[in-house]
PDB file of N, CA and C in Angstrom:
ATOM      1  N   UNK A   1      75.951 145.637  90.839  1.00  0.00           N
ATOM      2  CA  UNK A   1      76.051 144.458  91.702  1.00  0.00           C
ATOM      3  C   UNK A   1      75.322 144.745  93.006  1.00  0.00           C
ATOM      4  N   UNK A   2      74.341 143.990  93.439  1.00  0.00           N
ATOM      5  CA  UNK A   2      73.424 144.195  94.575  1.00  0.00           C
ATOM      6  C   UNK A   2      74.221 142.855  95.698  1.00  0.00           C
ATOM      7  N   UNK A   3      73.819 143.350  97.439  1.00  0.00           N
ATOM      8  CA  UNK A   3      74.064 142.285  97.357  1.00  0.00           C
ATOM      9  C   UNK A   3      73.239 141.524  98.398  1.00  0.00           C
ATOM     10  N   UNK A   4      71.990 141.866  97.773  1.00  0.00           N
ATOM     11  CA  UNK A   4      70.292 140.752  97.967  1.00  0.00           C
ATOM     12  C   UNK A   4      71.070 139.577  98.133  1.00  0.00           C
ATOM     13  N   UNK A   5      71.164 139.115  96.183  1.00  0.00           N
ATOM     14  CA  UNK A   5      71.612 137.914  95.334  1.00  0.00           C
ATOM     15  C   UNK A   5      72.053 137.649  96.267  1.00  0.00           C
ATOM     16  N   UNK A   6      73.111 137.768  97.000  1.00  0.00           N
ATOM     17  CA  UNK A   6      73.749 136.956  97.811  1.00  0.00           C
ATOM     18  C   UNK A   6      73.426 136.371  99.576  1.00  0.00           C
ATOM     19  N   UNK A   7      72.793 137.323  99.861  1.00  0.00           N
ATOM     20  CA  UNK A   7      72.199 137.655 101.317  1.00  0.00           C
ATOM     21  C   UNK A   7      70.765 137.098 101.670  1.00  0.00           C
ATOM     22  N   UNK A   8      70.765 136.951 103.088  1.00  0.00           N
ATOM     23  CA  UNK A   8      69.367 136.540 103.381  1.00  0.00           C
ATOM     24  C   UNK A   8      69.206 136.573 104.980  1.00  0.00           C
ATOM     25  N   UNK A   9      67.711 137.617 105.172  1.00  0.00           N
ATOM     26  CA  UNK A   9      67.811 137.861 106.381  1.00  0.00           C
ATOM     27  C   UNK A   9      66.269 137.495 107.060  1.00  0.00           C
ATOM     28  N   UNK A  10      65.974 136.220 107.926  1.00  0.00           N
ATOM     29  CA  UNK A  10      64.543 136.096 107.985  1.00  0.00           C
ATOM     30  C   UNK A  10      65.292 135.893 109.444  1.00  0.00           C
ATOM     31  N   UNK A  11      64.773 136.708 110.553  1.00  0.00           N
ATOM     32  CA  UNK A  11      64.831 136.703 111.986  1.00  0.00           C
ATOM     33  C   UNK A  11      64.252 135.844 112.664  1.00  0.00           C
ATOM     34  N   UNK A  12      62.889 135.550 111.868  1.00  0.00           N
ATOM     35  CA  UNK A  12      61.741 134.480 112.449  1.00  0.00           C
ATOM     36  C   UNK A  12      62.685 132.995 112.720  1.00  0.00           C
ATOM     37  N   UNK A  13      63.475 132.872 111.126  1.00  0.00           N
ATOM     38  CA  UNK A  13      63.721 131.874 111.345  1.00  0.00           C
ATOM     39  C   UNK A  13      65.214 131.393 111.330  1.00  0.00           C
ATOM     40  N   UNK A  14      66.218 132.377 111.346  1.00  0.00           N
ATOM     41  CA  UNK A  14      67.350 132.527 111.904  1.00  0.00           C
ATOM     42  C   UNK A  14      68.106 133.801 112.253  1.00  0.00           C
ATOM     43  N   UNK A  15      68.667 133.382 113.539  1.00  0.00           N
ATOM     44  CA  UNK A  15      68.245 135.340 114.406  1.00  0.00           C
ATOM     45  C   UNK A  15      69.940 136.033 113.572  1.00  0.00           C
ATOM     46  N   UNK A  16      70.489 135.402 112.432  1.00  0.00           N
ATOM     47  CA  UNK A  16      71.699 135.731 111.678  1.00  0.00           C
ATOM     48  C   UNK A  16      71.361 136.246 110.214  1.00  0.00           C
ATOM     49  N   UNK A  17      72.318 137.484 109.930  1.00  0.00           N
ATOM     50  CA  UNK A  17      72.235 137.471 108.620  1.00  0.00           C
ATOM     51  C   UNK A  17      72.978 136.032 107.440  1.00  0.00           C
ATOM     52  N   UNK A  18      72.423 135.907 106.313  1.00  0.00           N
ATOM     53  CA  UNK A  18      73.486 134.962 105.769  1.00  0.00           C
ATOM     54  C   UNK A  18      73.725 135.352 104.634  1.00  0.00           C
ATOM     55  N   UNK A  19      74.911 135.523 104.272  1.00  0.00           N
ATOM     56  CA  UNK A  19      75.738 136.309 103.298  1.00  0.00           C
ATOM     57  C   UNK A  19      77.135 135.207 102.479  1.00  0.00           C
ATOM     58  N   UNK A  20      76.509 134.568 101.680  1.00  0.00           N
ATOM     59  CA  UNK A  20      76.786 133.948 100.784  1.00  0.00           C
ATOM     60  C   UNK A  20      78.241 134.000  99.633  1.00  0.00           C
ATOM     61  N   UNK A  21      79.338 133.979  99.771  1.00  0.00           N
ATOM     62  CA  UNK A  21      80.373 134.626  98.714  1.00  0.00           C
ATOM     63  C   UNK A  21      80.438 133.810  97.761  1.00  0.00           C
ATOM     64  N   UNK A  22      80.655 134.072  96.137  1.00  0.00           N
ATOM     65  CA  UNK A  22      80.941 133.227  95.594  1.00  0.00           C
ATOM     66  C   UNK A  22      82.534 132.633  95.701  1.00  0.00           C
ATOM     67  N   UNK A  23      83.353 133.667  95.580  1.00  0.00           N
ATOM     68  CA  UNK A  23      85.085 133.143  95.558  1.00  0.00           C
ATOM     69  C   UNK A  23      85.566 134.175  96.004  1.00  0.00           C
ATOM     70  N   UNK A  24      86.346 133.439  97.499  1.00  0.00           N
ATOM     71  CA  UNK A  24      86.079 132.181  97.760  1.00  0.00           C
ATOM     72  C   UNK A  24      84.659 131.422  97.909  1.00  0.00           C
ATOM     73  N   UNK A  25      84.671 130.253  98.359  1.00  0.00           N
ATOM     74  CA  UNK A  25      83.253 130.011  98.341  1.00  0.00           C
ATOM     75  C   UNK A  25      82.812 129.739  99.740  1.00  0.00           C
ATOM     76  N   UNK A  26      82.788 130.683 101.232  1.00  0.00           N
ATOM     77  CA  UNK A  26      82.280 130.582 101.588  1.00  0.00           C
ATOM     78  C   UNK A  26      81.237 132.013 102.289  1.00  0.00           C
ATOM     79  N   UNK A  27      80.661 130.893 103.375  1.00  0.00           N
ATOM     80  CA  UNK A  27      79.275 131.455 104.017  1.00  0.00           C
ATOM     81  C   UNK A  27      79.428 132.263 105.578  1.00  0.00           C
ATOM     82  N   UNK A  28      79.107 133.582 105.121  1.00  0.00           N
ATOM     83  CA  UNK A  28      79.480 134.422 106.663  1.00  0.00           C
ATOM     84  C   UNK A  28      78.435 134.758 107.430  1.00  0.00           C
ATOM     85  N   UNK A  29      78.116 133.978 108.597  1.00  0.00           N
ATOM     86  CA  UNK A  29      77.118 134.358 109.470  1.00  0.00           C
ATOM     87  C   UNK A  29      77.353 135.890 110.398  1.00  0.00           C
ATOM     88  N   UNK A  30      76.392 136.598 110.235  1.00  0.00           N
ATOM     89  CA  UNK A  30      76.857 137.962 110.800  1.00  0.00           C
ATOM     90  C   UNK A  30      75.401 138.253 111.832  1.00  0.00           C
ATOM     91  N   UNK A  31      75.931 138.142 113.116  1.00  0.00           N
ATOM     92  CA  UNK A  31      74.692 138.432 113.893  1.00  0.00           C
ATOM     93  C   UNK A  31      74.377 139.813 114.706  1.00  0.00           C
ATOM     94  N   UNK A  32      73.438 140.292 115.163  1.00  0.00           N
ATOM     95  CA  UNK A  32      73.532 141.211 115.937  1.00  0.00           C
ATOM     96  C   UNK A  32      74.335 141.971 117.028  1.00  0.00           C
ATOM     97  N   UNK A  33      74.531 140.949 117.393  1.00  0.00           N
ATOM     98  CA  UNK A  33      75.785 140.949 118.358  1.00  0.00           C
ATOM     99  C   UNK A  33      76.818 141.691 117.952  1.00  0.00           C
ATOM    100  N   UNK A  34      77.320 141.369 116.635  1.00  0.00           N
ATOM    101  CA  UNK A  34      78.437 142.078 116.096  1.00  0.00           C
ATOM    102  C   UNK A  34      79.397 140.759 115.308  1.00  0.00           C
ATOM    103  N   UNK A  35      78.897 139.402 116.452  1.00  0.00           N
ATOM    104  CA  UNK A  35      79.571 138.274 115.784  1.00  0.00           C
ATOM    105  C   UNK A  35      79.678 138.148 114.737  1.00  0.00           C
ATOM    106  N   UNK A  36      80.607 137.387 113.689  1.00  0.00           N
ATOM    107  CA  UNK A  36      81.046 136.943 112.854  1.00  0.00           C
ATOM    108  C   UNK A  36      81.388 135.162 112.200  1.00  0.00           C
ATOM    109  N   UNK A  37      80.821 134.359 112.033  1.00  0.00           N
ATOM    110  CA  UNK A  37      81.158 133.327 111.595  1.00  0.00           C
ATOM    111  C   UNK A  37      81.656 132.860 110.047  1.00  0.00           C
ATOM    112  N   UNK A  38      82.445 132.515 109.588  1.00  0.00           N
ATOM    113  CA  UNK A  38      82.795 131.984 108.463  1.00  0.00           C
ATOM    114  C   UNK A  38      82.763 130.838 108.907  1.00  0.00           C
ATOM    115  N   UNK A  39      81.721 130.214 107.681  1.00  0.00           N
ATOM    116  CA  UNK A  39      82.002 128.902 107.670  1.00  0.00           C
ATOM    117  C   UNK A  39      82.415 128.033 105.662  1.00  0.00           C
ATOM    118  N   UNK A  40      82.536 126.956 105.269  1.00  0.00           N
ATOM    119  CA  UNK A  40      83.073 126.442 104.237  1.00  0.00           C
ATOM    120  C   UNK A  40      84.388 126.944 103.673  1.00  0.00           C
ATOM    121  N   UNK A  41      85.274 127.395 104.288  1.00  0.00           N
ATOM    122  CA  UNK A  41      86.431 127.516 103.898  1.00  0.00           C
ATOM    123  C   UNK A  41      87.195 126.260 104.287  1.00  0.00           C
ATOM    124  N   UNK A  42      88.406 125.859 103.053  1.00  0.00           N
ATOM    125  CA  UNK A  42      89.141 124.736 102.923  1.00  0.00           C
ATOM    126  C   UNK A  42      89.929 124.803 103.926  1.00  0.00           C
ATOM    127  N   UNK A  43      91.224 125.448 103.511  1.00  0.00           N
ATOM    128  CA  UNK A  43      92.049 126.210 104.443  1.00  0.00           C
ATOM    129  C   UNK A  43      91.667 127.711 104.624  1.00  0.00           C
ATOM    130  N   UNK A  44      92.931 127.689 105.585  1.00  0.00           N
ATOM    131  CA  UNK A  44      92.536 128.795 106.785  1.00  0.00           C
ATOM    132  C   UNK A  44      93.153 130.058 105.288  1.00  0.00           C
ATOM    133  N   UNK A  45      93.585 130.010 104.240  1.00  0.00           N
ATOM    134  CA  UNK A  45      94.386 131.417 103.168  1.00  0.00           C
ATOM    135  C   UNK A  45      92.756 131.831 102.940  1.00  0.00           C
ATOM    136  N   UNK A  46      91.524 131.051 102.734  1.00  0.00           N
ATOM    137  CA  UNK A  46      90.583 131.078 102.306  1.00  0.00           C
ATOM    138  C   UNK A  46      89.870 132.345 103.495  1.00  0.00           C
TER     139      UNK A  46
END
């Protein structure tokens, strides 16, 4: 299991990694900073 498939990192054109989960199904912005964003979760168990 790699996890390319899931990931994507172009700086040019967004200064965040994006890291994709299948299940649950959401999307974690992870930036330099150290920040953290989850986003597409239903509820907050997610």
């Amino acid at each position: 299991l790699t996890h390319q498939q899931f990931s994507s990192y172009e700086p040019e054109l967004f200064p965040g990694l994006i890291y994709r989960m299948i299940k649950p199904r959401i999307v974690l912005l992870i930036f330099v900073s150290g920040k953290v964003v989850l986003t597409g979760a239903k509820v907050r168990a997610e």
